[in-house]
Protein backbone atom coordinates (compact mmCIF):
# COMPACT_ATOMS: atom_id res chain seq x y z
CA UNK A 1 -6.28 176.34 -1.47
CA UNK A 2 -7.92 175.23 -4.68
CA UNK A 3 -4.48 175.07 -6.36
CA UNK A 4 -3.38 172.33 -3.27
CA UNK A 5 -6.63 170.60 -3.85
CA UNK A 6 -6.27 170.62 -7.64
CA UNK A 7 -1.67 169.22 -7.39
CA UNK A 8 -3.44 166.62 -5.01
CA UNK A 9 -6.44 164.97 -7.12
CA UNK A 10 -3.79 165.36 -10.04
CA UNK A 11 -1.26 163.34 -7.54
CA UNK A 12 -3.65 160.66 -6.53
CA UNK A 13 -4.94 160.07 -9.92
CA UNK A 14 -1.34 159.57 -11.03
CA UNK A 15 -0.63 156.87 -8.49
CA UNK A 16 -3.84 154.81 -9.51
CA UNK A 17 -3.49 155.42 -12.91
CA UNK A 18 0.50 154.14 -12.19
CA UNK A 19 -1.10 151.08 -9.96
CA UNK A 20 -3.39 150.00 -12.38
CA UNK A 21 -1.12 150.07 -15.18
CA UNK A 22 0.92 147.45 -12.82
CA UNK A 23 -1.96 145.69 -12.84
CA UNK A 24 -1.92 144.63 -16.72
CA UNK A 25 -1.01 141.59 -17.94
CA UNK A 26 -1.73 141.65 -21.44
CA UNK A 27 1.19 144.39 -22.12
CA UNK A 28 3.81 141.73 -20.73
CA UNK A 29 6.20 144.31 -19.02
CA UNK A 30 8.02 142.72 -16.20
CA UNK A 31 6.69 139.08 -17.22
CA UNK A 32 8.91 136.08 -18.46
CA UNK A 33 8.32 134.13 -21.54
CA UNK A 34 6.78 131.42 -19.38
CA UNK A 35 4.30 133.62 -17.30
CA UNK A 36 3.33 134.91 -20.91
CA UNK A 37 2.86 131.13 -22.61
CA UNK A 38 0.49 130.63 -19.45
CA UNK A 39 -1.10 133.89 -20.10
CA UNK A 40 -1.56 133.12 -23.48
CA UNK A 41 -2.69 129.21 -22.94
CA UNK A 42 -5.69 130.85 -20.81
CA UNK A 43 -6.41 132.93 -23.49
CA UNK A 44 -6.05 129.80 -25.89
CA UNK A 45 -8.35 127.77 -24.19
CA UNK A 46 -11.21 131.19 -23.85
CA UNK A 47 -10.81 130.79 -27.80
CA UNK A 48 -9.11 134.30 -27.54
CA UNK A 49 -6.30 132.88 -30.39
CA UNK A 50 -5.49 136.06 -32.01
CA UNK A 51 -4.60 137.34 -27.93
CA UNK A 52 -2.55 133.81 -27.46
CA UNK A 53 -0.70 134.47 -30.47
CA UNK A 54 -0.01 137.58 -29.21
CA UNK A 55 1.52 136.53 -25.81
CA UNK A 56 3.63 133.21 -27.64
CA UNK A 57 4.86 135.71 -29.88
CA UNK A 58 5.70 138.11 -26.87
CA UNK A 59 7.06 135.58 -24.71
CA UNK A 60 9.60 134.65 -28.15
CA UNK A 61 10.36 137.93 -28.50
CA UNK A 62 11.95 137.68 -24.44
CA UNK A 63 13.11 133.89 -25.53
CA UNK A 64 13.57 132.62 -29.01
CA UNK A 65 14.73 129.36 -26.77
CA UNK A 66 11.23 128.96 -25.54
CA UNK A 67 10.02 126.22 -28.09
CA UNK A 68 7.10 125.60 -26.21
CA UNK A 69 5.87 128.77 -27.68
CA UNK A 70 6.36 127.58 -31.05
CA UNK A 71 4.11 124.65 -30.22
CA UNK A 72 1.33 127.24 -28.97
CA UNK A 73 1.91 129.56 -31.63
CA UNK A 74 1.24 127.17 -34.12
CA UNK A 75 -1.96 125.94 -32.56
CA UNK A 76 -3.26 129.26 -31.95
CA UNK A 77 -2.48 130.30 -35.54
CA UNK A 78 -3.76 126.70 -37.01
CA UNK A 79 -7.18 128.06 -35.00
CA UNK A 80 -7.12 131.38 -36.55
CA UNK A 81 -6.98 130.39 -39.78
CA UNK A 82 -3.49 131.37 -40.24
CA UNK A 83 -2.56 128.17 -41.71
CA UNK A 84 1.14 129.85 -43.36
CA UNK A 85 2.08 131.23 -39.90
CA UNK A 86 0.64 128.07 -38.30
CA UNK A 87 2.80 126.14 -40.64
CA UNK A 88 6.30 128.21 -39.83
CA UNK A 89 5.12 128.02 -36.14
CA UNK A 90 5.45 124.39 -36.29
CA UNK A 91 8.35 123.53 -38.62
CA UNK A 92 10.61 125.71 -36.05
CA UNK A 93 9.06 123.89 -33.25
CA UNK A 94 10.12 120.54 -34.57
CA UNK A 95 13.26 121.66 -35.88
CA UNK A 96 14.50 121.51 -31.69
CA UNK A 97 11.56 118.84 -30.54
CA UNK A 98 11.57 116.10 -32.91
CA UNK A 99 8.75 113.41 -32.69
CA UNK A 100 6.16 115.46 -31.64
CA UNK A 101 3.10 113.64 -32.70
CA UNK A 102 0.33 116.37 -32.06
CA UNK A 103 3.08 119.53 -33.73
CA UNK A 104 3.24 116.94 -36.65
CA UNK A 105 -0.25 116.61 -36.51
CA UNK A 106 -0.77 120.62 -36.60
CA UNK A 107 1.72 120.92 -38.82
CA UNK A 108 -0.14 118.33 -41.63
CA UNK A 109 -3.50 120.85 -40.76
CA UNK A 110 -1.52 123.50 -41.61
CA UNK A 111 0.06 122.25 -44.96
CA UNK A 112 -3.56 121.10 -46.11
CA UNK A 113 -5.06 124.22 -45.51
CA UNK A 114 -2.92 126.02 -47.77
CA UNK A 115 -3.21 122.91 -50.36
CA UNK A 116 0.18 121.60 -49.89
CA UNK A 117 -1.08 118.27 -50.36
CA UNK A 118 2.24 116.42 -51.16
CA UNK A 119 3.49 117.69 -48.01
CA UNK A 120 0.24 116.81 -45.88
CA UNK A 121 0.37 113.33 -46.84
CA UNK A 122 3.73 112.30 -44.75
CA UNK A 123 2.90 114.30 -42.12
CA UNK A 124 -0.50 112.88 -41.83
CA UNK A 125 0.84 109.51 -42.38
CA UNK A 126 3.60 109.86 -39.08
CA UNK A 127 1.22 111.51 -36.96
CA UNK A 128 -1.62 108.86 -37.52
CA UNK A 129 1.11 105.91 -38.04
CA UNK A 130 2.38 106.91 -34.41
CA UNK A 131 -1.15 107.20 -32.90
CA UNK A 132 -4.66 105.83 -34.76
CA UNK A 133 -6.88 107.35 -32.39
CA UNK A 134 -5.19 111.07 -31.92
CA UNK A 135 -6.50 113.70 -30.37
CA UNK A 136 -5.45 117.11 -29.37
CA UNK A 137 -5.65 116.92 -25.97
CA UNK A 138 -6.12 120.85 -25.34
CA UNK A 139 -8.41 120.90 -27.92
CA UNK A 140 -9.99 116.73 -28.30
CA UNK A 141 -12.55 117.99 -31.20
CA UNK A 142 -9.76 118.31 -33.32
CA UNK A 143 -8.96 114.58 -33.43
CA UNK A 144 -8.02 111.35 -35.61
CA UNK A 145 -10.64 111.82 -37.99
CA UNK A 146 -9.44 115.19 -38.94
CA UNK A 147 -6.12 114.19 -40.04
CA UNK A 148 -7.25 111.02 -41.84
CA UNK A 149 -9.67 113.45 -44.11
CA UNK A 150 -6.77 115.28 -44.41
CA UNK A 151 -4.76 112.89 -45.51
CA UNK A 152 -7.93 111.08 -47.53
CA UNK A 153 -8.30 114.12 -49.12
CA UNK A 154 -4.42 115.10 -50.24
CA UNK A 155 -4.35 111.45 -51.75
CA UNK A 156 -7.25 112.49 -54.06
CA UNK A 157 -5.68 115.74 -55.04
CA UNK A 158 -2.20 114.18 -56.03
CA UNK A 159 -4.44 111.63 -58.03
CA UNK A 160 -3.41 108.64 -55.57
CA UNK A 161 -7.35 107.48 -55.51
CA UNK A 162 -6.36 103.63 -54.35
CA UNK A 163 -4.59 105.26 -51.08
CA UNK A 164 -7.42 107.67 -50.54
CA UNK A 165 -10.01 104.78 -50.50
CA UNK A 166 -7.90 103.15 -47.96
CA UNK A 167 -8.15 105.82 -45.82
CA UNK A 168 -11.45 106.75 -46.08
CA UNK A 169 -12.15 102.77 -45.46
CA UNK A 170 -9.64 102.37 -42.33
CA UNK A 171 -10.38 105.32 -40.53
CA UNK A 172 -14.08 107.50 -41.94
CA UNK A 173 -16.09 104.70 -43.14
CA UNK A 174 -15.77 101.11 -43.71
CA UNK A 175 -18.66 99.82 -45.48
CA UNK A 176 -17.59 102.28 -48.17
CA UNK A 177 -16.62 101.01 -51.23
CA UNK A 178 -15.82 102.19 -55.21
CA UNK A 179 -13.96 101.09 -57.96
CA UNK A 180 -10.89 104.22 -58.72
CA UNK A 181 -9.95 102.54 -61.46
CA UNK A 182 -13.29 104.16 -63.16
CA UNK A 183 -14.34 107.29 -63.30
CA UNK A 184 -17.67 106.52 -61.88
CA UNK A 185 -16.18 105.67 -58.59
CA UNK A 186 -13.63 107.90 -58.82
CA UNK A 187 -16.89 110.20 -58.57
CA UNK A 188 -18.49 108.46 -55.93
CA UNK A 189 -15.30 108.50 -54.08
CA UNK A 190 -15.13 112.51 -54.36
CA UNK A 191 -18.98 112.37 -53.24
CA UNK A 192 -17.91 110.22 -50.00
CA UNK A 193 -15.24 112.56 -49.34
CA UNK A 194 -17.42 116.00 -49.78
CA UNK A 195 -20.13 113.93 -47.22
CA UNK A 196 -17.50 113.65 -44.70
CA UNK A 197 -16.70 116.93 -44.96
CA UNK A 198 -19.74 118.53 -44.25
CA UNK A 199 -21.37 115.76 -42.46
């Protein structure tokens, strides 16, 4: 009798143990690449990025066609602080989806993070040129200003200090002014830049 009782607790905690295991999404058994980019998009917008990554890497691995999940990746990476993945993320995206304006502008992130300032600058440069007042609409903090510090910024670095004052007066702050012919303003130009920063 108590070896019947014993094979049937052992049974029934098989089956929930089976049912539950159904249950769960994250290990993406039985899911498609686009159930998993939804999955991972929810997890995305939780801030969860290293779990979105994750499920856009997973839904890949089912469908290297499914560029959407390049897009994601590269967001959710670009959030991480994976700036390299981020970067490889986007370049395959827009290797299928040309003229992607918020992929170019992740991708311009991603190259300035990793101080590849000559090849921030034309990114930043299409993704503004196409829209001034950009946003990332899944994530609208990350925005216009971003990518014209960005760009502000990579100017300085290559030594282009008449473009980054251009910048820095069309899109940060107008009233600013310096002379980067000098190395006085080329200072106070360095200054502005460090305020926007952390300001």
């Amino acid at each position: 009798m108590n070896k019947r009782c014993f094979l049937l607790i052992a049974a029934l905690l098989s089956l929930l143990l089976l049912a539950y295991g159904c249950d769960d999404d994250d290990d993406g058994i039985g899911q498609t690449a686009q159930q998993l980019i939804e999955q991972g998009l929810a997890k995305f917008d939780a801030g969860d990025y290293a779990g979105a990554s994750g499920d856009f890497n997973a839904a890949l691995g089912l469908d290297p066609e499914a560029y959407d999940a390049y897009f994601w990746l590269g967001w959710a990476e670009l959030k991480h602080n994976h700036a390299g993945l981020a970067e490889d993320a986007f370049v395959s995206y827009l290797a299928e989806k040309t003229g992607s304006n918020d992929a170019t502008a992740g991708l311009a992130l991603a190259y300035h993070a990793q101080d590849k300032f000559e090849d921030a600058i034309p990114a930043a440069e299409e993704a503004l040129g196409a829209d001034p007042t950009w946003s990332f609409s899944r994530a609208p903090e990350v925005d216009y200003q971003d990518l014209a510090l960005v760009l502000a910024h990579s100017y300085y670095e290559t030594g282009d200090f008449s473009q980054c004052l251009i910048v820095v007066q069309t899109y940060l702050n107008p009233s600013f002014n310096a002379n980067t012919s000098t190395p006085e303003g080329r200072r106070a130009l360095a200054d502005e830049l460090e305020r926007l920063y952390t300001g």
